[in-house]
C-alpha atoms as a PDB file:
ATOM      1  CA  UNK A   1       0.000   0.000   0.000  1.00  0.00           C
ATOM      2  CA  UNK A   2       1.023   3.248  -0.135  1.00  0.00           C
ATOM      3  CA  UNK A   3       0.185   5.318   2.915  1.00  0.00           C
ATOM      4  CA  UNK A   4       0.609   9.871   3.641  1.00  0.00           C
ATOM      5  CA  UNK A   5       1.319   9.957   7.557  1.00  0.00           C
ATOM      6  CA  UNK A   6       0.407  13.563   8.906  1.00  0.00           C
ATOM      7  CA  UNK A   7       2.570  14.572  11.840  1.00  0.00           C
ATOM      8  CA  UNK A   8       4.978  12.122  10.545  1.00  0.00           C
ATOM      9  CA  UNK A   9       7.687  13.363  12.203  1.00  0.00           C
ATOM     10  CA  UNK A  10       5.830  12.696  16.117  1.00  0.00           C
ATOM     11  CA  UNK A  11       6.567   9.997  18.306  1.00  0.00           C
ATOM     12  CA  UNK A  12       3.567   7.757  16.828  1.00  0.00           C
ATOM     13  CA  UNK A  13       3.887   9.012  13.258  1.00  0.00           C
ATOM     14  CA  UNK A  14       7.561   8.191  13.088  1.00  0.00           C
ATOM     15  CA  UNK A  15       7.452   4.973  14.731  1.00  0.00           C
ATOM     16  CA  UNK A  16       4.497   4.006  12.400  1.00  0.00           C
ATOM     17  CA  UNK A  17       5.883   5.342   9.123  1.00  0.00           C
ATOM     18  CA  UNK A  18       9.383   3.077  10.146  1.00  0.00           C
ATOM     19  CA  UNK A  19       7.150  -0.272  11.033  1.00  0.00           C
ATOM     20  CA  UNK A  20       5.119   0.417   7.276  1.00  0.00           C
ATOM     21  CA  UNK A  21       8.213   0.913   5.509  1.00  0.00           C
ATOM     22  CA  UNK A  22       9.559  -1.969   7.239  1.00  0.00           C
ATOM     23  CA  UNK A  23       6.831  -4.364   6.092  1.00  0.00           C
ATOM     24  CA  UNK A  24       6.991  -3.568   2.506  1.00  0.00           C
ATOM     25  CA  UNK A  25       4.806  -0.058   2.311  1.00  0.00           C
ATOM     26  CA  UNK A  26       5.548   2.822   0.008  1.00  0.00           C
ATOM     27  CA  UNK A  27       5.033   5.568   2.943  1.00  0.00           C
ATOM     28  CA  UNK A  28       4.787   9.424   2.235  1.00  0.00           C
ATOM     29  CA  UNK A  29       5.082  11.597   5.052  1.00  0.00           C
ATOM     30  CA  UNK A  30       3.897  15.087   5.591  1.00  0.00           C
ATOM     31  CA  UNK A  31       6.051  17.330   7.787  1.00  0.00           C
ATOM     32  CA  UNK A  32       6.157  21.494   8.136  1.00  0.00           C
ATOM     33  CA  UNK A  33      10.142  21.885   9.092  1.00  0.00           C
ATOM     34  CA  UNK A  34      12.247  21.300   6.345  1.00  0.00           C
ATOM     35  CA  UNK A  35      14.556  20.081   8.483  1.00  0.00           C
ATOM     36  CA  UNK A  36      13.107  17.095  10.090  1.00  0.00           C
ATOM     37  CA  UNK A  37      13.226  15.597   6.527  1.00  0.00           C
ATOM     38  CA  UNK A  38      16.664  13.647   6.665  1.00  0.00           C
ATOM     39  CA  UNK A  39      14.589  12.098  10.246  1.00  0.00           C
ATOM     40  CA  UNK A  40      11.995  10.638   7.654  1.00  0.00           C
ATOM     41  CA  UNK A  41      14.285   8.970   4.806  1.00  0.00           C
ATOM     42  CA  UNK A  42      16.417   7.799   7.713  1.00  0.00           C
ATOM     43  CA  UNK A  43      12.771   6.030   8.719  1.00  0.00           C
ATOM     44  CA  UNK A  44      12.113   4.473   4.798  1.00  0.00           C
ATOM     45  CA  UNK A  45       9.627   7.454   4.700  1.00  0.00           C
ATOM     46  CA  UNK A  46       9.114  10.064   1.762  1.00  0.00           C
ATOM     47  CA  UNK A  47       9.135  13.355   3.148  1.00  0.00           C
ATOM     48  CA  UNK A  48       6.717  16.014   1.678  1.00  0.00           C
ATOM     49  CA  UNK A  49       6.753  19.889   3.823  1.00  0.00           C
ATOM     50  CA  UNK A  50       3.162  20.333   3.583  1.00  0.00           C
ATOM     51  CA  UNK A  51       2.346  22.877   6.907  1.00  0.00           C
ATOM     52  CA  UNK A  52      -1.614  21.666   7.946  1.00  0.00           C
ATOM     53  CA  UNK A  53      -2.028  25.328   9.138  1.00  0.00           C
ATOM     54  CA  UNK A  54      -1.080  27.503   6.311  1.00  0.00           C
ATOM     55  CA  UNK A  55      -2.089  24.969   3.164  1.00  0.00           C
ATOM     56  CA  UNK A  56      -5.076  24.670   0.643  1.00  0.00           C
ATOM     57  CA  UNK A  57      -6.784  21.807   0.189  1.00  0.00           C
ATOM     58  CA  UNK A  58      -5.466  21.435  -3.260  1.00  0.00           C
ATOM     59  CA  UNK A  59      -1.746  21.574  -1.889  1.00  0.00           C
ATOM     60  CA  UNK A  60      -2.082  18.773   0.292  1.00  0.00           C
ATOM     61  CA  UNK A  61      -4.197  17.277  -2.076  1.00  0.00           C
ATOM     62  CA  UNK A  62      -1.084  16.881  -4.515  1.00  0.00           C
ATOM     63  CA  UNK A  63       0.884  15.512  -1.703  1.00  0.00           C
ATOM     64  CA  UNK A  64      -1.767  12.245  -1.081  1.00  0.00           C
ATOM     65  CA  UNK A  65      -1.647  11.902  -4.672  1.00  0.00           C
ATOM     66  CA  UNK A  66      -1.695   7.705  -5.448  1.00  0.00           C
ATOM     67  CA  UNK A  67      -1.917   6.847  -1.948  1.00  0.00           C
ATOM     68  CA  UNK A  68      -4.192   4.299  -0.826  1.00  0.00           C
ATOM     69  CA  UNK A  69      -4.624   5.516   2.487  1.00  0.00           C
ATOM     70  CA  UNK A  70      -4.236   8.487   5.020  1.00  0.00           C
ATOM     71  CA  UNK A  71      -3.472   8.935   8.668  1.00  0.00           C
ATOM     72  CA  UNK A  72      -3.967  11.728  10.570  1.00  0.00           C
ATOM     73  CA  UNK A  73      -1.420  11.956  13.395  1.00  0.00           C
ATOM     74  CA  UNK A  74      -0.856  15.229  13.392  1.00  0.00           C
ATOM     75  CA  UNK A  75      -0.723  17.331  17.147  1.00  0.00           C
ATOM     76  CA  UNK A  76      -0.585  20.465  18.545  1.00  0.00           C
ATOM     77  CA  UNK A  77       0.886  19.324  21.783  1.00  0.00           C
ATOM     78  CA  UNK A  78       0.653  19.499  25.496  1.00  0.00           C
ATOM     79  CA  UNK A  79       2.534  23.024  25.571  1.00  0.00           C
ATOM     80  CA  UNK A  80       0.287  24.794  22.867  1.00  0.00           C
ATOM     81  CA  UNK A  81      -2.068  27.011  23.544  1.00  0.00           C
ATOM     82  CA  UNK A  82      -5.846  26.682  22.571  1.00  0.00           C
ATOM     83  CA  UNK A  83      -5.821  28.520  18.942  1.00  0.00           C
ATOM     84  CA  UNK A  84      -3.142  25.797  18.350  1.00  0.00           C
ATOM     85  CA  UNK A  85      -5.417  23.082  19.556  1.00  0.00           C
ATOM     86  CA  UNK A  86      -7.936  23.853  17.570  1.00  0.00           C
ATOM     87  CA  UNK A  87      -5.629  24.514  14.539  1.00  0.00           C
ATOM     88  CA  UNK A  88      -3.889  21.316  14.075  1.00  0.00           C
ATOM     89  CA  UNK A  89      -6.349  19.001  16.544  1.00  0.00           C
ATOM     90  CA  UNK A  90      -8.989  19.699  14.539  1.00  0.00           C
ATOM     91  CA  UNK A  91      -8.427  22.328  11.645  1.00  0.00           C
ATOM     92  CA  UNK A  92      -5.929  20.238  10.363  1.00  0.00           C
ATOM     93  CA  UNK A  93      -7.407  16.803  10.777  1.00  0.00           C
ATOM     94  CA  UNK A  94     -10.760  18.245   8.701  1.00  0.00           C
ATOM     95  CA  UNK A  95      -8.343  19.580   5.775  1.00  0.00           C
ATOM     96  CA  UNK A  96      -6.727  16.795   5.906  1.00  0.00           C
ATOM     97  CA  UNK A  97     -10.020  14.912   5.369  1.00  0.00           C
ATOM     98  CA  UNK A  98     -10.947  17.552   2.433  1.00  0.00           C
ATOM     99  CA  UNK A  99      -7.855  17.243   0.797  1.00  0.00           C
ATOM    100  CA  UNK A 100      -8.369  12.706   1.211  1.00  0.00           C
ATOM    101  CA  UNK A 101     -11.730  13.342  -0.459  1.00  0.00           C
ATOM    102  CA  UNK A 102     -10.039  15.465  -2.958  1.00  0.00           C
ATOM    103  CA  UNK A 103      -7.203  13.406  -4.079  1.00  0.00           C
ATOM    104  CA  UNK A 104      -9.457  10.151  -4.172  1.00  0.00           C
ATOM    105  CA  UNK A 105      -8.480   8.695  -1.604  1.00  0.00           C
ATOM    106  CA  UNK A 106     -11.203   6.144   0.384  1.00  0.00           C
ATOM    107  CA  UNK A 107      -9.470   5.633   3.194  1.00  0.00           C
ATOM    108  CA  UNK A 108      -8.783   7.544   6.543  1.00  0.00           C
ATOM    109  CA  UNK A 109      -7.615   6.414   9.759  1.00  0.00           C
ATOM    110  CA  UNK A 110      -7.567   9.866  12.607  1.00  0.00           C
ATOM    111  CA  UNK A 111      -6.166   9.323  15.948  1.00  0.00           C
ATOM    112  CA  UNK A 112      -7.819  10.636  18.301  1.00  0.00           C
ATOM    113  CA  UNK A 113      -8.221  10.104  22.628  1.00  0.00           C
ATOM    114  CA  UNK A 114     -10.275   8.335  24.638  1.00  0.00           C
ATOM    115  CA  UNK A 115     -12.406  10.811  26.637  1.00  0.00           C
ATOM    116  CA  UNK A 116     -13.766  12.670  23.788  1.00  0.00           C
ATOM    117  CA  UNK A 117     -17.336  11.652  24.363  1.00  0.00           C
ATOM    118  CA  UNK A 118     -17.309  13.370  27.981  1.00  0.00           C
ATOM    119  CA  UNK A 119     -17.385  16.822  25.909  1.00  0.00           C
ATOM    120  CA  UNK A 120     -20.144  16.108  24.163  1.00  0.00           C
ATOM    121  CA  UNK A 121     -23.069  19.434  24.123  1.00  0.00           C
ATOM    122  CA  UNK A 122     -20.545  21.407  25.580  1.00  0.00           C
ATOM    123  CA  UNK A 123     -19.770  19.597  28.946  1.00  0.00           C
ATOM    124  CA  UNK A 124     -16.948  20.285  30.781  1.00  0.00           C
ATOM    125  CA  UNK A 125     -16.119  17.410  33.260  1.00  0.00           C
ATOM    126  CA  UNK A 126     -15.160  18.383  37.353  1.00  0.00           C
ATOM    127  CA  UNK A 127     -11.535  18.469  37.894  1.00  0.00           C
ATOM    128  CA  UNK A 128     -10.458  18.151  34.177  1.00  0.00           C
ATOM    129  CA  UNK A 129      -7.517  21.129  33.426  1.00  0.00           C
ATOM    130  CA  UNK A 130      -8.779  23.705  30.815  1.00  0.00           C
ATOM    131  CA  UNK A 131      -5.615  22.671  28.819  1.00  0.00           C
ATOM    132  CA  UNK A 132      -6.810  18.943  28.157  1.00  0.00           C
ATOM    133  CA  UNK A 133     -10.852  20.071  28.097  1.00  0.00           C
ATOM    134  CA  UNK A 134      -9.799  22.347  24.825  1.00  0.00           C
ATOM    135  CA  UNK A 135      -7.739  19.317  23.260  1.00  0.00           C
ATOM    136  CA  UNK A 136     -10.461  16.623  23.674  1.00  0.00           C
ATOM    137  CA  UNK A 137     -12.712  19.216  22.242  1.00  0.00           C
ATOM    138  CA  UNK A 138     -11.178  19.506  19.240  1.00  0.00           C
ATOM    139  CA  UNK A 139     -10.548  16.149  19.186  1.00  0.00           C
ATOM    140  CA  UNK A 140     -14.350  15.309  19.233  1.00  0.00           C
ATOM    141  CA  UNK A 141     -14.980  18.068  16.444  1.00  0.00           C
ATOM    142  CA  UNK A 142     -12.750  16.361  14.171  1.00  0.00           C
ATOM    143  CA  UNK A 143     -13.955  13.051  14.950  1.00  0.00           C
ATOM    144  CA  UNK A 144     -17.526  14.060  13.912  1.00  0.00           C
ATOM    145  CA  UNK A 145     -16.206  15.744  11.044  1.00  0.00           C
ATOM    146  CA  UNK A 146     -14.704  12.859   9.850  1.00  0.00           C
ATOM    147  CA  UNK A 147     -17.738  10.352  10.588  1.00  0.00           C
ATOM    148  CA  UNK A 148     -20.478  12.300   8.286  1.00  0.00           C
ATOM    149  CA  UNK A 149     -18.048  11.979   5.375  1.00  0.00           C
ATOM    150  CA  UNK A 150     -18.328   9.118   2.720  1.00  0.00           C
ATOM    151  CA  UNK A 151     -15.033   7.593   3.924  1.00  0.00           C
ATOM    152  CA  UNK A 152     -13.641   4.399   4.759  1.00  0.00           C
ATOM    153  CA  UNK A 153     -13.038   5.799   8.225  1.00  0.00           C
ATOM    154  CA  UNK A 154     -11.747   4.492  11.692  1.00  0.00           C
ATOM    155  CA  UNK A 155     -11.274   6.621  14.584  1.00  0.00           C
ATOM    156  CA  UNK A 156      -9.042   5.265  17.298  1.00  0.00           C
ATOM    157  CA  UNK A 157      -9.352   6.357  20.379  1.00  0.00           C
ATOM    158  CA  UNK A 158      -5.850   5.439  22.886  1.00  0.00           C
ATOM    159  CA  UNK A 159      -5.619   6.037  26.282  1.00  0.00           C
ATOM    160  CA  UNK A 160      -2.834   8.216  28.912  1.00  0.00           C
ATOM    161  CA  UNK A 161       0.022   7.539  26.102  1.00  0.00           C
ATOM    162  CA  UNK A 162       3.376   6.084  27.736  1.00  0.00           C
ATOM    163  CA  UNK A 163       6.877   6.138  26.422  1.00  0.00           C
ATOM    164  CA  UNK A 164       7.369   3.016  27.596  1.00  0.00           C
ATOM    165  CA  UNK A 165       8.520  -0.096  24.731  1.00  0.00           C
ATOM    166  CA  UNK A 166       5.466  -1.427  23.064  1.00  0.00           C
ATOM    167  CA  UNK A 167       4.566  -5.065  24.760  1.00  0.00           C
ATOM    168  CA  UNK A 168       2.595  -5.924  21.746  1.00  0.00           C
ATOM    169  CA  UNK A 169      -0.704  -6.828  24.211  1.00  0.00           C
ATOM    170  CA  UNK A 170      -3.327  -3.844  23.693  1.00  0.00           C
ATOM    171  CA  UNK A 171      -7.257  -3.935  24.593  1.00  0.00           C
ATOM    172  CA  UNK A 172      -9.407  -2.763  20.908  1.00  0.00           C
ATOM    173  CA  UNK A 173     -12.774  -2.071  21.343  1.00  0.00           C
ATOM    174  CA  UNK A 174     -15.602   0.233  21.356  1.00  0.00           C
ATOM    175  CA  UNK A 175     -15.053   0.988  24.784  1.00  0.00           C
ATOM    176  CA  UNK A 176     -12.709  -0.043  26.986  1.00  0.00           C
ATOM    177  CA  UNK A 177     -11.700   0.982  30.623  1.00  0.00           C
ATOM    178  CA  UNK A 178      -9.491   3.849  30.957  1.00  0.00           C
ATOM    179  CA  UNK A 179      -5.765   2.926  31.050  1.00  0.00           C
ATOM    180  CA  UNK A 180      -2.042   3.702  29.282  1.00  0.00           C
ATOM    181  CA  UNK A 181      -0.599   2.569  26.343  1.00  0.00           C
ATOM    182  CA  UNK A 182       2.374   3.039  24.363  1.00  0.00           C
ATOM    183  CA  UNK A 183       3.284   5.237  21.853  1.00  0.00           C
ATOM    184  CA  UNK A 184       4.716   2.447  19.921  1.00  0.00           C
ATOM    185  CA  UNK A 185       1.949  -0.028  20.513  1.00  0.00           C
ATOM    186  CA  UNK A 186      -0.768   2.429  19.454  1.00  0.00           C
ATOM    187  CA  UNK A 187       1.683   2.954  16.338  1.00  0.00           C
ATOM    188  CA  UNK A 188       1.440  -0.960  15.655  1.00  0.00           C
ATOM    189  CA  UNK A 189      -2.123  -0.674  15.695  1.00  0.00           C
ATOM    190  CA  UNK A 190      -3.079   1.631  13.376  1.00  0.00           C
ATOM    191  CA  UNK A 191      -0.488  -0.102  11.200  1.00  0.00           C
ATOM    192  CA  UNK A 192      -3.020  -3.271  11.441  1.00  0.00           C
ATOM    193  CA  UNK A 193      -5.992  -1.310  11.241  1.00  0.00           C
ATOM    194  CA  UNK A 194      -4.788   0.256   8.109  1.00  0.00           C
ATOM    195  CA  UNK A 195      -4.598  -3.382   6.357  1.00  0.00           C
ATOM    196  CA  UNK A 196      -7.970  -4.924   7.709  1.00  0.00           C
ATOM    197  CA  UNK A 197     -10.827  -3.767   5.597  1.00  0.00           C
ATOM    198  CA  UNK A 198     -13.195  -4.585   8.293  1.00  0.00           C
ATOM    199  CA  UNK A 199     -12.131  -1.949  10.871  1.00  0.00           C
ATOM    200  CA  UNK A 200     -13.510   0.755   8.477  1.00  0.00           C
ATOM    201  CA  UNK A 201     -16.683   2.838   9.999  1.00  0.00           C
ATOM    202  CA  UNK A 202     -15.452   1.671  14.036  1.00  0.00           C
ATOM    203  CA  UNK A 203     -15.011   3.980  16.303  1.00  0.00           C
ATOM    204  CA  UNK A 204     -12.193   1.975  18.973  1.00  0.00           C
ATOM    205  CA  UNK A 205     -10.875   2.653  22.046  1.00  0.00           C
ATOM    206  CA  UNK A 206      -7.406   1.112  22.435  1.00  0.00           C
ATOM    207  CA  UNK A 207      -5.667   0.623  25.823  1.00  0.00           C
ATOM    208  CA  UNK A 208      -2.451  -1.761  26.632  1.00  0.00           C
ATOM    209  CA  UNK A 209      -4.408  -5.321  27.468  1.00  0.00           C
ATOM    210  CA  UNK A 210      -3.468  -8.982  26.782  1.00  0.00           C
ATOM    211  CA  UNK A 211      -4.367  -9.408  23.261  1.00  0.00           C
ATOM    212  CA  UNK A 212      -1.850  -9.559  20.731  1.00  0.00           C
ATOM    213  CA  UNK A 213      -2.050  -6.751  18.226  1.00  0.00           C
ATOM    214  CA  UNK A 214      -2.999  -8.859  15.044  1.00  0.00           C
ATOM    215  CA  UNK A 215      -5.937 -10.882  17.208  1.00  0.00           C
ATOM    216  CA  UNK A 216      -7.438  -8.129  18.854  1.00  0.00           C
ATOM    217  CA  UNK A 217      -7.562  -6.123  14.819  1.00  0.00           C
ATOM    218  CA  UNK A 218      -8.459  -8.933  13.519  1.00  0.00           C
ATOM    219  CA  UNK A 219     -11.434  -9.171  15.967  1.00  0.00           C
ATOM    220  CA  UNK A 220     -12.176  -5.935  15.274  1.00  0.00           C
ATOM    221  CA  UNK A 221     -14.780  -6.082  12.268  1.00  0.00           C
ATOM    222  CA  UNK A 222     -17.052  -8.355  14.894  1.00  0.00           C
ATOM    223  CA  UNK A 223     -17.968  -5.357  16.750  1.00  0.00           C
ATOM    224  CA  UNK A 224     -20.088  -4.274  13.731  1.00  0.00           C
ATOM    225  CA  UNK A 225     -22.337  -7.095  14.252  1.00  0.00           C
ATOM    226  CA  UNK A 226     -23.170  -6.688  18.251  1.00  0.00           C
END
C-alpha cells in the first residue's frame, strides 16, 4: 500500500511510518520543518513539507496523490495554547479529510483520545484542566467531522500515552476501561488497522491489554455485528 502519515515526524507518526516501511509499504510523510526531513528517509519514509495550518486543500491534495490511504497523526501538543489546539487538533485533521476526499483517496484512519465523548453538548467534566478540556474538544470536532463523510473511516481512540517499549498486548474495542498505552503499541495498531478492511466505519478505544495486536484487529470487524 502506499500510505501519507500527517505529523509524521511525532513519536507515533515516526514509529508508524518506520514499522510500514519496514513491512513492505511505500510511505509518504507530511512534515512542516524542512529540516526534520533527513529524520523521515532515515525512517524508509518520503518526506513532503506540507504545513496543515497555512495549506489549501489542493496543496495537500497533490501531496496524497496515489496513496491508498491516510493517517492523521498530526498534534498540537501538550505546551500549545488553545488557537493551536484547535488549529492542528482539529483544523488540520478536517483539511486533511478535504484534501483525502479530494485526491481520491477512500481511506482515513484519525487518531484521536479516549475521553472525547465526555465533551459532548458542551460539557466540561469536574476536575479536568482547561488545557486537556480544549484538546479533547477539538478532538471530538474532528472526529464528527470525519464520521459524516463518505469515507472508509476508523477513529481510534488510545488512552494516557506512555513512552514506555510497546509489549505488543493492547485492549481494541468500542469501549474499553481507561488505562495507558504506548506510543509504539498504538503505532502498531493503526499499522493493522490500516490493512484490515473490516475496521472501516469503528469507532475503537485502544488501551495496553493482553491481546496480541494482530488478534485483537483482527477481531475488530465483529464489533459491527453486536
Amino acid at each position: 500500500m502506499r500510505i501519507a502519515i500527517a505529523g509524521a515526524h511525532g513519536q507515533i507518526g515516526l514509529t508508524l511510518g518506520r514499522h510500514l516501511s519496514q513491512n513492505g509499504d511505500t510511505v509518504i510523510g507530511l512534515i512542516r520543518k524542512q529540516e526534520q526531513q533527513d529524520d523521515l528517509r532515515a525512517a524508509g519514509v518520503e518526506p513532503a513539507v506540507v504545513d496543515l495550518e497555512s495549506a489549501s486543500v489542493a496543496e495537500v491534495a497533490a501531496a496524497l496523490s496515489g496513496a491508498d490511504a491516510v493517517v492523521f497523526a498530526a498534534g498540537a501538543g501538550p505546551g500549545s495554547d488553545a488557537k493551536r489546539k484547535d488549529s492542528v487538533d482539529r483544523a488540520g485533521a478536517v483539511l486533511l479529510a478535504d484534501a483525502t476526499e479530494a485526491a481520491g483517496v477512500g481511506r482515513y484512519v484519525l487518531l484521536s483520545s479516549m475521553g472525547v465523548e465526555q465533551m459532548r453538548d458542551g460539557a466540561t467534566p469536574e476536575g479536568m484542566g482547561e488545557d486537556f478540556v480544549t484538546y479533547l474538544r477539538a478532538k471530538l470536532a474532528a472526529e464528527d467531522d470525519v464520521r459524516a463523510r463518505p469515507l472508509r473511516w476508523t477513529v481510534l481512540r488510545p488512552g494516557a500515552l506512555t513512552d514506555d517499549a510497546g509489549t505488543g498486548q493492547v485492549q481494541l474495542a468500542p469501549s474499553v476501561p481507561s488505562g495507558e498505552v504506548p506510543r509504539a503499541d498504538v503505532a502498531n495498531v493503526i499499522a493493522a488497522l490500516l490493512h484490515a478492511p473490516a475496521s472501516a466505519g469503528l469507532v475503537l478505544e485502544l488501551c495496553s491489554g493482553d491481546s496480541a495486536i494482530e488478534t485483537a484487529v483482527a477481531a475488530a470487524g465483529s464489533w459491527r455485528r453486536r
